[in-house]
PDB file of N, CA and C in Angstrom:
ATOM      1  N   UNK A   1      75.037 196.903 103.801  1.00  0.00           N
ATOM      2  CA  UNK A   1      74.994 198.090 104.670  1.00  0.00           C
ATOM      3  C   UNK A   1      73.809 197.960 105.624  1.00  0.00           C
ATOM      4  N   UNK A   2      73.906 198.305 107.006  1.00  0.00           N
ATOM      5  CA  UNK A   2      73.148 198.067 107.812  1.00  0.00           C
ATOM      6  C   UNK A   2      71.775 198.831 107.517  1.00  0.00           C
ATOM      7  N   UNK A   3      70.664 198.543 107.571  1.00  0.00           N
ATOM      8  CA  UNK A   3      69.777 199.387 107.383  1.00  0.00           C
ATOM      9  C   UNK A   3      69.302 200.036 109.046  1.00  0.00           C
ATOM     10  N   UNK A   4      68.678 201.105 108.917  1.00  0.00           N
ATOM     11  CA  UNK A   4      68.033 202.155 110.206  1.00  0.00           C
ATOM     12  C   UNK A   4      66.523 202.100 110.299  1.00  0.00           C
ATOM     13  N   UNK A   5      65.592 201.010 109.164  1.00  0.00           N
ATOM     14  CA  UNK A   5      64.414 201.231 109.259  1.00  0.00           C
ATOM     15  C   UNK A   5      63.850 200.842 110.285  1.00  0.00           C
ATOM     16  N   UNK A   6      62.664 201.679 110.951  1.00  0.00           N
ATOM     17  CA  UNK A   6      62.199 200.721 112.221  1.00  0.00           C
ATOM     18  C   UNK A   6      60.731 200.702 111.464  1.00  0.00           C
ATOM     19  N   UNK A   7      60.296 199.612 111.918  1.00  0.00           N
ATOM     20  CA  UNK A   7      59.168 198.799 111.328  1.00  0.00           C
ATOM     21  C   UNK A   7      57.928 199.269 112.493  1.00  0.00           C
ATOM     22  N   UNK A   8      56.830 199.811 111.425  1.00  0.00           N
ATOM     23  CA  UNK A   8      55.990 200.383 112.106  1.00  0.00           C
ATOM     24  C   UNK A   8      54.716 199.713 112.461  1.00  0.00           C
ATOM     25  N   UNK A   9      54.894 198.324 111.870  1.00  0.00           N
ATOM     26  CA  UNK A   9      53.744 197.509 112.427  1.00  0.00           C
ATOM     27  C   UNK A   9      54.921 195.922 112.978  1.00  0.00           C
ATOM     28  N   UNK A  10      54.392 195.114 114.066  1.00  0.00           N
ATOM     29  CA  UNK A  10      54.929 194.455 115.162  1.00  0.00           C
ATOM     30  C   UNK A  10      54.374 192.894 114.732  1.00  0.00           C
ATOM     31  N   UNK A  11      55.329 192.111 114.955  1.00  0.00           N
ATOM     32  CA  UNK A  11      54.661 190.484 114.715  1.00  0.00           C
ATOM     33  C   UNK A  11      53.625 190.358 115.328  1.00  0.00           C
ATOM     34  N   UNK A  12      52.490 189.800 114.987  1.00  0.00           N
ATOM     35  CA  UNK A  12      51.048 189.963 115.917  1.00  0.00           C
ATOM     36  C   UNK A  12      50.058 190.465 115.386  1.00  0.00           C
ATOM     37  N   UNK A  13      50.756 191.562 114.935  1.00  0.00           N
ATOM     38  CA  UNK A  13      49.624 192.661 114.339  1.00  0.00           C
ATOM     39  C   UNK A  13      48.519 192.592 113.268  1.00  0.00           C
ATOM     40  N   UNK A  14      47.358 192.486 113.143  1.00  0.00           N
ATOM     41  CA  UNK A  14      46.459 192.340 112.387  1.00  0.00           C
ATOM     42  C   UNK A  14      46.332 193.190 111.218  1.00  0.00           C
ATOM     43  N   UNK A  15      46.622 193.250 109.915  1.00  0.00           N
ATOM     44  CA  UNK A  15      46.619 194.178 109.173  1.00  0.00           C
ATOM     45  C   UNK A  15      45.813 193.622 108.233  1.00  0.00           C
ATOM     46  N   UNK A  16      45.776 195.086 107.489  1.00  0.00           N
ATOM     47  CA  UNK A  16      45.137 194.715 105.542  1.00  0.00           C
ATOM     48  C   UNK A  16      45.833 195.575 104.365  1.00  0.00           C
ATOM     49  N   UNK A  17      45.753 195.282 103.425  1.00  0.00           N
ATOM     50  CA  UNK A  17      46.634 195.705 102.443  1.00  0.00           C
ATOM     51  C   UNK A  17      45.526 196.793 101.878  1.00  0.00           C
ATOM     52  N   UNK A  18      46.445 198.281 101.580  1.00  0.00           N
ATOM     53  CA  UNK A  18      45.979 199.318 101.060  1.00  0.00           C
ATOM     54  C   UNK A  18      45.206 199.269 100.212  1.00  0.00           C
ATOM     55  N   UNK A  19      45.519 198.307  99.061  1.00  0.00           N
ATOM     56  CA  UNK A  19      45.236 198.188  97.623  1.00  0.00           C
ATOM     57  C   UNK A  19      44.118 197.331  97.216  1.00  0.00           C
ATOM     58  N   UNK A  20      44.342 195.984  97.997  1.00  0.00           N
ATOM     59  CA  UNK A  20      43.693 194.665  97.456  1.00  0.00           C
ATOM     60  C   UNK A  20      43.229 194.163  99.097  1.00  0.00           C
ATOM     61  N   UNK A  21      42.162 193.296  98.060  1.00  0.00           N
ATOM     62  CA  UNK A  21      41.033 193.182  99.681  1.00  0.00           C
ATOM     63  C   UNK A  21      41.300 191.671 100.633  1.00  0.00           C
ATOM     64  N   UNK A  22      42.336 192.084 101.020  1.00  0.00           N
ATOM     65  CA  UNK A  22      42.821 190.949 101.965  1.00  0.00           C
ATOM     66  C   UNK A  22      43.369 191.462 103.252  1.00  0.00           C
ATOM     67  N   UNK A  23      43.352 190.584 104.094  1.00  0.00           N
ATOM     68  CA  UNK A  23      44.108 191.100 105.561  1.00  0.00           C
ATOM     69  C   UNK A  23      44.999 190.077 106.390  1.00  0.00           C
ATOM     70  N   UNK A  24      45.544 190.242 107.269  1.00  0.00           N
ATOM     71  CA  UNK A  24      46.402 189.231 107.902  1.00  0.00           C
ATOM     72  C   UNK A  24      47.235 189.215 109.382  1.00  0.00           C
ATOM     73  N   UNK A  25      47.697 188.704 109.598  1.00  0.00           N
ATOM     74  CA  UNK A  25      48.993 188.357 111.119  1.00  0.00           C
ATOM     75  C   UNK A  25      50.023 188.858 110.358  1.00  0.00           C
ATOM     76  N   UNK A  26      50.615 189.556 110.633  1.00  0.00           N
ATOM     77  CA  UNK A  26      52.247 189.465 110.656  1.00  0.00           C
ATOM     78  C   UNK A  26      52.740 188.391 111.517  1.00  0.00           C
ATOM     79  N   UNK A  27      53.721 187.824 110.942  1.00  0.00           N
ATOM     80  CA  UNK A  27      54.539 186.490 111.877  1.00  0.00           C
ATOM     81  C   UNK A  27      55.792 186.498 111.827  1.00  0.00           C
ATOM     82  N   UNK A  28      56.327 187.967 110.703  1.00  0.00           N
ATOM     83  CA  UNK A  28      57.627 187.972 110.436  1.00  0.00           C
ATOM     84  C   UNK A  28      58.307 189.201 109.509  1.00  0.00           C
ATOM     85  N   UNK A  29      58.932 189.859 110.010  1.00  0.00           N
ATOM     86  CA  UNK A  29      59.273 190.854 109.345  1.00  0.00           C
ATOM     87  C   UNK A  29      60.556 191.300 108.877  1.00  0.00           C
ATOM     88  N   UNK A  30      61.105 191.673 107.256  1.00  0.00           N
ATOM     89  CA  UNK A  30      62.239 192.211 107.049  1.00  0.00           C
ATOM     90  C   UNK A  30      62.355 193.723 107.233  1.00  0.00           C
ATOM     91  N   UNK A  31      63.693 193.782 107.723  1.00  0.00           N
ATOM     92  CA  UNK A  31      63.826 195.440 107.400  1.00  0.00           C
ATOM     93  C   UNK A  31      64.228 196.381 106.349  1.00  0.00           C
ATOM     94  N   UNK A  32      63.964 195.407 105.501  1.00  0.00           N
ATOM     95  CA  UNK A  32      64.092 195.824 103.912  1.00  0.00           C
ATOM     96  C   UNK A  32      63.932 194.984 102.794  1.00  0.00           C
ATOM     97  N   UNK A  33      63.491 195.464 101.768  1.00  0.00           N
ATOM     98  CA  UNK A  33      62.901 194.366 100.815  1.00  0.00           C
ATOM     99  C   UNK A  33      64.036 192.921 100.752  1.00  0.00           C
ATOM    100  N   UNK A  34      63.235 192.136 100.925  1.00  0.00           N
ATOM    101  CA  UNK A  34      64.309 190.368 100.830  1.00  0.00           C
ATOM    102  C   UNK A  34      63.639 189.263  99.942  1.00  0.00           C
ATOM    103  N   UNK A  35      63.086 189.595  98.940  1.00  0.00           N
ATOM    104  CA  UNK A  35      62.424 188.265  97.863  1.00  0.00           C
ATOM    105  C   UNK A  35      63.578 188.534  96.469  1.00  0.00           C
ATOM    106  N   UNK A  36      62.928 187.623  95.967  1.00  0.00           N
ATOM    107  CA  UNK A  36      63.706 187.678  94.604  1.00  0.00           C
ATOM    108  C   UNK A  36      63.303 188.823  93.774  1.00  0.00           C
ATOM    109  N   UNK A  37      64.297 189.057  92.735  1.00  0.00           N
ATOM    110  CA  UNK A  37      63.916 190.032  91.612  1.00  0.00           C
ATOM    111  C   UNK A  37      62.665 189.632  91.086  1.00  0.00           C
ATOM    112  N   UNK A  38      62.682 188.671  90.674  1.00  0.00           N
ATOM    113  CA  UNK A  38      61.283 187.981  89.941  1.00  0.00           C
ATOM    114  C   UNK A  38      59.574 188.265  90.466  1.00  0.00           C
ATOM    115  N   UNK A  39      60.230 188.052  91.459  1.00  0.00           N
ATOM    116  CA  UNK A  39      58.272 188.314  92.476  1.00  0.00           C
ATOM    117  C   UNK A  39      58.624 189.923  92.246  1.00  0.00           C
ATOM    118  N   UNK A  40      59.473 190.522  92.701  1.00  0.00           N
ATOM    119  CA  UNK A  40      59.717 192.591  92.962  1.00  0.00           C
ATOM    120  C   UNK A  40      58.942 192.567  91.216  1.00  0.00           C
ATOM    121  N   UNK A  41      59.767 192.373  90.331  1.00  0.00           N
ATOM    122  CA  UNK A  41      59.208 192.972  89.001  1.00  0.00           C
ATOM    123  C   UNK A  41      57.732 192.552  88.305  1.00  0.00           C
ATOM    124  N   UNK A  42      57.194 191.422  89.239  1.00  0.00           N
ATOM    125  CA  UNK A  42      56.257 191.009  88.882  1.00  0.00           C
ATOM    126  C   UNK A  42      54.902 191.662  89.354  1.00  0.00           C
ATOM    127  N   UNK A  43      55.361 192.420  90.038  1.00  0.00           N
ATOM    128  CA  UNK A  43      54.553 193.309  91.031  1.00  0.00           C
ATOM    129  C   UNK A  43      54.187 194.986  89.631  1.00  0.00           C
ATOM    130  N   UNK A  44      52.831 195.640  89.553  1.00  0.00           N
ATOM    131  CA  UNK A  44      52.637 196.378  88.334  1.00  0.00           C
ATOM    132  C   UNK A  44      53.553 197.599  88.704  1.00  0.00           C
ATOM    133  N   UNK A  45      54.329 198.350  87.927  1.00  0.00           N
ATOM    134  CA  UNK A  45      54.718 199.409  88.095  1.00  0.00           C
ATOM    135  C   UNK A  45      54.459 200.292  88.766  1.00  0.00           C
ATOM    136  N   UNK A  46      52.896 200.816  88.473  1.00  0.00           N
ATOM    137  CA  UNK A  46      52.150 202.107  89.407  1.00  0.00           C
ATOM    138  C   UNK A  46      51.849 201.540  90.560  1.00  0.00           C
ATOM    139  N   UNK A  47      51.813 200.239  91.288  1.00  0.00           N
ATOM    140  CA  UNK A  47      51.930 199.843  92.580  1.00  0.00           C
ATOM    141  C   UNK A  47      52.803 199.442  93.141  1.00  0.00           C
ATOM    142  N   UNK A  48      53.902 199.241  92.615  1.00  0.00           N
ATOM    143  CA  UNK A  48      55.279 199.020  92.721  1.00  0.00           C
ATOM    144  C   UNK A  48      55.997 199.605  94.423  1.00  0.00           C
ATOM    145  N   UNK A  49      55.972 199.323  94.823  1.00  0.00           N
ATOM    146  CA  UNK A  49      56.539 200.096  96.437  1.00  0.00           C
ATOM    147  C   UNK A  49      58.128 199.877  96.323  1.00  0.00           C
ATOM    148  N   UNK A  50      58.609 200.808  97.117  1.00  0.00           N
ATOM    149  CA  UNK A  50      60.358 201.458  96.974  1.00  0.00           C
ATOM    150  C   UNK A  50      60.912 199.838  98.077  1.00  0.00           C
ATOM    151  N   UNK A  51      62.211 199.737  97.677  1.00  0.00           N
ATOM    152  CA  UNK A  51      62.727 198.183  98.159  1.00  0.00           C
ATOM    153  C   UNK A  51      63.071 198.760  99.732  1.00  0.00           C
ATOM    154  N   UNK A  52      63.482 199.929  99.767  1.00  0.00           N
ATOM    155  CA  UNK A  52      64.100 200.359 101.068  1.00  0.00           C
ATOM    156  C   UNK A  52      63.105 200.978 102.498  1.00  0.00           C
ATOM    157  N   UNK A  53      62.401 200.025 102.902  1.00  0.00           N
ATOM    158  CA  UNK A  53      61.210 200.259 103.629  1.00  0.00           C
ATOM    159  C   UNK A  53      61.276 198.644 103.935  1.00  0.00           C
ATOM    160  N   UNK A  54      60.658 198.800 105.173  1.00  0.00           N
ATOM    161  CA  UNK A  54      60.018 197.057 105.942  1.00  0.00           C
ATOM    162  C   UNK A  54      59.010 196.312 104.635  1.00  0.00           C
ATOM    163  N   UNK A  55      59.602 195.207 104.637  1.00  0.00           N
ATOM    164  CA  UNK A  55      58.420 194.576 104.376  1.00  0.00           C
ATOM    165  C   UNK A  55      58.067 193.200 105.483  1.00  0.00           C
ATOM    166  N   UNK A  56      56.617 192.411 104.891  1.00  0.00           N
ATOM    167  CA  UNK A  56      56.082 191.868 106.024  1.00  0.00           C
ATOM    168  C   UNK A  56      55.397 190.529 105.610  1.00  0.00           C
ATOM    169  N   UNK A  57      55.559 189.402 106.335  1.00  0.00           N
ATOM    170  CA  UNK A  57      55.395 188.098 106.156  1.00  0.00           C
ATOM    171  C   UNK A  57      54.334 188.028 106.811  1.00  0.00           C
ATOM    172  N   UNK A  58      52.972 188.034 105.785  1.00  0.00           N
ATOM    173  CA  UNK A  58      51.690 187.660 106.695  1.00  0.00           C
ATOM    174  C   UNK A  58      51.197 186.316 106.637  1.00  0.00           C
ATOM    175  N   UNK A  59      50.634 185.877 107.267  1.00  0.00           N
ATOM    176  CA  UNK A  59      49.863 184.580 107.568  1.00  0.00           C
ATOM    177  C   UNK A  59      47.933 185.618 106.481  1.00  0.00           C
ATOM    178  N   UNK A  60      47.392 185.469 105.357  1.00  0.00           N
ATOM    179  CA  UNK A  60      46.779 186.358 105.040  1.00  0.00           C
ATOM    180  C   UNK A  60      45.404 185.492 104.193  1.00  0.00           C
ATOM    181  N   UNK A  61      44.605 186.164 104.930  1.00  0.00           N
ATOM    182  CA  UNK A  61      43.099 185.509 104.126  1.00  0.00           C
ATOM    183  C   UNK A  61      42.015 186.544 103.487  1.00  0.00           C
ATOM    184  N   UNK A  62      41.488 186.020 102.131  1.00  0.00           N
ATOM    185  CA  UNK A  62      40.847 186.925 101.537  1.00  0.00           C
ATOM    186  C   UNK A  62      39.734 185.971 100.934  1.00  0.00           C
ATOM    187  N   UNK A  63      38.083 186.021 100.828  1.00  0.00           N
ATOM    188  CA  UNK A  63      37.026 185.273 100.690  1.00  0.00           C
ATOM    189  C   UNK A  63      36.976 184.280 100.721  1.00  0.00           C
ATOM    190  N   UNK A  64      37.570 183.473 102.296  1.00  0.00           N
ATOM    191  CA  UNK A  64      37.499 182.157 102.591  1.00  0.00           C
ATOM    192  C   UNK A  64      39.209 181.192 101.347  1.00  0.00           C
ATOM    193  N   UNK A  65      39.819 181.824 101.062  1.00  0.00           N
ATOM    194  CA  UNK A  65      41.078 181.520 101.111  1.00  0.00           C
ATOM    195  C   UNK A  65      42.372 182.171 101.435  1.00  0.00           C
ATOM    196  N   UNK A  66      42.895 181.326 102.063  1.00  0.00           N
ATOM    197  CA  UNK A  66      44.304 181.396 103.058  1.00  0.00           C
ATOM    198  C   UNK A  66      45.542 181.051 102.239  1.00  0.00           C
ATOM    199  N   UNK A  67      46.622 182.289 102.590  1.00  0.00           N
ATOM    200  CA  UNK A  67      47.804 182.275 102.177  1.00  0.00           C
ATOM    201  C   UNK A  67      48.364 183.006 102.506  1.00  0.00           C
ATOM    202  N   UNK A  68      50.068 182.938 102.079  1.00  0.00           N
ATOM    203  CA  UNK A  68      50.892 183.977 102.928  1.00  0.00           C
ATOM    204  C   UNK A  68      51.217 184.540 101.872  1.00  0.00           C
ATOM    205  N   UNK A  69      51.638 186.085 102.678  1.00  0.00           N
ATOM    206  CA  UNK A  69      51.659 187.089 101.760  1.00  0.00           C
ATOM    207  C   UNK A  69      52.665 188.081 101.984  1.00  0.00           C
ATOM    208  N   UNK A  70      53.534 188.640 101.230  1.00  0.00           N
ATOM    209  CA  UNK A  70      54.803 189.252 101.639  1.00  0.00           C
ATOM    210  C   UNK A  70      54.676 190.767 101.153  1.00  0.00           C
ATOM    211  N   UNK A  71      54.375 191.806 102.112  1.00  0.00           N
ATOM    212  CA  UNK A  71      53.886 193.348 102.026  1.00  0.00           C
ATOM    213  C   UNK A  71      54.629 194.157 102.549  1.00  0.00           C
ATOM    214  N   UNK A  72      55.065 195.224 101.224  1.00  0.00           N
ATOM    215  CA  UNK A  72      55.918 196.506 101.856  1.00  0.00           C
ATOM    216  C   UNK A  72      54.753 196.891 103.166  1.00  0.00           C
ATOM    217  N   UNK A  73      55.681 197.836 104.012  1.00  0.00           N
ATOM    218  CA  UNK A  73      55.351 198.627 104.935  1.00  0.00           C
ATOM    219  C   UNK A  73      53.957 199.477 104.115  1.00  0.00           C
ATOM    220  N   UNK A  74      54.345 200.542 102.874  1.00  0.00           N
ATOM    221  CA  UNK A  74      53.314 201.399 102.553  1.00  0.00           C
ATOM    222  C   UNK A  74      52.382 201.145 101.937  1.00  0.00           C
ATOM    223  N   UNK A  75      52.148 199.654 101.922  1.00  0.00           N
ATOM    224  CA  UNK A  75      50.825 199.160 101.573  1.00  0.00           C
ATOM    225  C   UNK A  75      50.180 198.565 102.218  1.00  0.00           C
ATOM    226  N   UNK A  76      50.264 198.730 103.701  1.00  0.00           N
ATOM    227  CA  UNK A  76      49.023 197.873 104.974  1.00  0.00           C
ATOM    228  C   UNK A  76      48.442 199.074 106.136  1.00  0.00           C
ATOM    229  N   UNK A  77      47.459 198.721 106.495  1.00  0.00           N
ATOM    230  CA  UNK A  77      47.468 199.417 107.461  1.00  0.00           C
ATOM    231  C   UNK A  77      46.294 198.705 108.702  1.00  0.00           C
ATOM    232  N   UNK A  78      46.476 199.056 109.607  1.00  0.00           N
ATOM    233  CA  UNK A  78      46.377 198.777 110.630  1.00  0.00           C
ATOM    234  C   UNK A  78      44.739 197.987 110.687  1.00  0.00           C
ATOM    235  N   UNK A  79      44.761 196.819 110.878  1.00  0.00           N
ATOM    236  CA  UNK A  79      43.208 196.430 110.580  1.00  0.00           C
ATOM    237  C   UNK A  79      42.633 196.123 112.322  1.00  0.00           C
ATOM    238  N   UNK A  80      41.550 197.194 112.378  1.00  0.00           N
ATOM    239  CA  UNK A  80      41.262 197.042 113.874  1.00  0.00           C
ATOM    240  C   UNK A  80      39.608 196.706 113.834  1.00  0.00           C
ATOM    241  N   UNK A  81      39.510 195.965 113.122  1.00  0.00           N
ATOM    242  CA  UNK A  81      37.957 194.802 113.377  1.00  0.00           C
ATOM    243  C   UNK A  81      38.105 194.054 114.791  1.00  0.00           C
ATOM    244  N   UNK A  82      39.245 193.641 115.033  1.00  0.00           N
ATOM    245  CA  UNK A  82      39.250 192.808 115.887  1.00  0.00           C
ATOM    246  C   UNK A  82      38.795 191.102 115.321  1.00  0.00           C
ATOM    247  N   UNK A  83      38.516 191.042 114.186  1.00  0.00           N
ATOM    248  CA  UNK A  83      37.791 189.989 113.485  1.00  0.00           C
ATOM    249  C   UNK A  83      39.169 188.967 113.443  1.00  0.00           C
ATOM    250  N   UNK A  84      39.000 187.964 114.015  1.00  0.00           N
ATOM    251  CA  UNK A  84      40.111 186.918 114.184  1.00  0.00           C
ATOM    252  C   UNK A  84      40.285 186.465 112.302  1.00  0.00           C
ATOM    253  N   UNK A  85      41.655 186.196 112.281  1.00  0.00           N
ATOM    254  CA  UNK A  85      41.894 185.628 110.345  1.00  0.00           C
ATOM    255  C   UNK A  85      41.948 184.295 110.964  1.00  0.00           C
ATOM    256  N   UNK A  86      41.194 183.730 109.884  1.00  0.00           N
ATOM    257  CA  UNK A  86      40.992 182.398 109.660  1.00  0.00           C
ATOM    258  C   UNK A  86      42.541 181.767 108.721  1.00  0.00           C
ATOM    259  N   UNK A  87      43.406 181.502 109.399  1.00  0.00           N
ATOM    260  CA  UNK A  87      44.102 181.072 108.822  1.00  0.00           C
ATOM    261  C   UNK A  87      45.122 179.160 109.640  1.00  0.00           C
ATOM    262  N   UNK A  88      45.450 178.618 108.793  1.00  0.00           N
ATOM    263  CA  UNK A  88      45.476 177.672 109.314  1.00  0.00           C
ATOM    264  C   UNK A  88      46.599 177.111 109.898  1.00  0.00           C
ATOM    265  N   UNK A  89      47.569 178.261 109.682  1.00  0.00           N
ATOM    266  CA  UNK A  89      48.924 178.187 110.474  1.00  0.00           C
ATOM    267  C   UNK A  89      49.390 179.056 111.643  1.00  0.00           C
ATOM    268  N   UNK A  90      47.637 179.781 111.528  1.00  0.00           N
ATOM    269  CA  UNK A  90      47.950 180.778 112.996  1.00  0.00           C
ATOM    270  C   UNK A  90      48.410 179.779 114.363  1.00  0.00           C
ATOM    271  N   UNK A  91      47.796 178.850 114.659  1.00  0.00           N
ATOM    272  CA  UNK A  91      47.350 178.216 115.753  1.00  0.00           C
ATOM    273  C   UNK A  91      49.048 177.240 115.948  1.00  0.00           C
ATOM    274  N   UNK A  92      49.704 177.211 114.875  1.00  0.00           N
ATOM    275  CA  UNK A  92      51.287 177.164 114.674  1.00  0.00           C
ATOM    276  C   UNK A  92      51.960 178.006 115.590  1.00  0.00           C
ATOM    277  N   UNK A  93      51.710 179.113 115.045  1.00  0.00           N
ATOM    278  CA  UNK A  93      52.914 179.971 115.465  1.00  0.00           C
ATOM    279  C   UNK A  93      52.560 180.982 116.612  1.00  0.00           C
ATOM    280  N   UNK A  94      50.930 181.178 116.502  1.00  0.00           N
ATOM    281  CA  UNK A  94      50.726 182.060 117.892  1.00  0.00           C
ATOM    282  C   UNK A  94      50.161 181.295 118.708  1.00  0.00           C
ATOM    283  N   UNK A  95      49.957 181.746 120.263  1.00  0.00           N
ATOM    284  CA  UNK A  95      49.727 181.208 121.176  1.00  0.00           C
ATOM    285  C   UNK A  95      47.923 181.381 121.622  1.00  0.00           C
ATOM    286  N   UNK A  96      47.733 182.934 120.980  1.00  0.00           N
ATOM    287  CA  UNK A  96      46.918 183.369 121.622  1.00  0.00           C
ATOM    288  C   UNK A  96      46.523 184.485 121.025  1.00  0.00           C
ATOM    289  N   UNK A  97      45.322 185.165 121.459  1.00  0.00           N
ATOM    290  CA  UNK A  97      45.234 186.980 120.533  1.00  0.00           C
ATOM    291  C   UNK A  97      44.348 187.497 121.692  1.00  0.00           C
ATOM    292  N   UNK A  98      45.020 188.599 122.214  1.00  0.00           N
ATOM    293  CA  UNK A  98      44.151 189.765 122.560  1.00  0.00           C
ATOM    294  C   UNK A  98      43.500 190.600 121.710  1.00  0.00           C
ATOM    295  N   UNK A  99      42.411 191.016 121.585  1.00  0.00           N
ATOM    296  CA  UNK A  99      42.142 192.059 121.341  1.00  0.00           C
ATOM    297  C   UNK A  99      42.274 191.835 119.408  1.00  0.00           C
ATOM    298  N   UNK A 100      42.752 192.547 119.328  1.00  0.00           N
ATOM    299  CA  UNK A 100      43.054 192.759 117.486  1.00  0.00           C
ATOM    300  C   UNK A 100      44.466 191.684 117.653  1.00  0.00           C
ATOM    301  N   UNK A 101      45.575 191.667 118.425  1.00  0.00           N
ATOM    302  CA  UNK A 101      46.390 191.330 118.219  1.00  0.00           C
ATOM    303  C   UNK A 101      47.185 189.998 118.810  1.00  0.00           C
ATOM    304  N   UNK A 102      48.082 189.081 117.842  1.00  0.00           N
ATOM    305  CA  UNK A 102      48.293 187.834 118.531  1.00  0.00           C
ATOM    306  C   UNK A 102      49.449 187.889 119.348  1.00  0.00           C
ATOM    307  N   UNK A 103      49.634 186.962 119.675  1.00  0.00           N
ATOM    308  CA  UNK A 103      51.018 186.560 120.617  1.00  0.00           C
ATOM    309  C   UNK A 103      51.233 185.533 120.457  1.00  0.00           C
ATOM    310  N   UNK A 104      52.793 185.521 120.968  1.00  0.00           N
ATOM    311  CA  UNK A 104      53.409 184.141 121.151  1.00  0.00           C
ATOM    312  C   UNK A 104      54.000 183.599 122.322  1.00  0.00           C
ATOM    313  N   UNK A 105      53.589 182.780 123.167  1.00  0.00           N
ATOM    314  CA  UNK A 105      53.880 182.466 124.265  1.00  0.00           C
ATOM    315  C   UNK A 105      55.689 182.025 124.555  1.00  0.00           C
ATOM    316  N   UNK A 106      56.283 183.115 125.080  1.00  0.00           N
ATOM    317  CA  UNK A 106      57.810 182.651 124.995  1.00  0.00           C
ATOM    318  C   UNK A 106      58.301 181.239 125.486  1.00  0.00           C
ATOM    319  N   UNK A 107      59.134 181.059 125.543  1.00  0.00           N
ATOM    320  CA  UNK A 107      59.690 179.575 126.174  1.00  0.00           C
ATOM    321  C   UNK A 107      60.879 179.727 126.751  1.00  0.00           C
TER     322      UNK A 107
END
């Protein structure tokens, strides 16, 4: 069934997770939960986020280590340091960053 969610943060976007002390690029986004059962249940109950909401494919670094990281919508929010993420597949996939936020140079 088609989903109606519109995703409230944009590929580019610099975020950090509500909970745990990491932050990141979005580079890719579902409009509804898309991993396996296994990672969903592995996740603790009382932090558990609802499947029917965006989630988000970050490029994501936390005390000098880098990894990607896959985040419902109601657990990020908007990280406006402007502090570039050190990550090592940014320079992959974006072109460039204004400001807080990256881009990708179309073709």
């Amino acid at each position: 069934m088609a989903s109606n969610n519109k995703a409230k943060f944009s590929i580019g976007e610099t975020v950090k997770h509500r909970h745990f002390d990491f932050r990141g690029v979005i580079y890719d986004v579902d409009f509804e939960f898309n991993n396996s059962e296994e990672w969903y249940q592995s996740i603790p109950k009382d932090v558990r986020p609802r499947k029917d909401q965006p989630f988000y494919h970050l490029l994501a670094e936390s005390n000098e280590v880098t990894y990607e990281a896959y985040v419902s919508e109601q657990n990020l929010l908007l990280d406006k340091s402007k502090e570039p993420v050190k990550h090592p597949l940014i320079e992959e996939i974006f072109s460039g960053k204004k400001g807080a936020n990256y881009f990708k140079i179309s073709n």
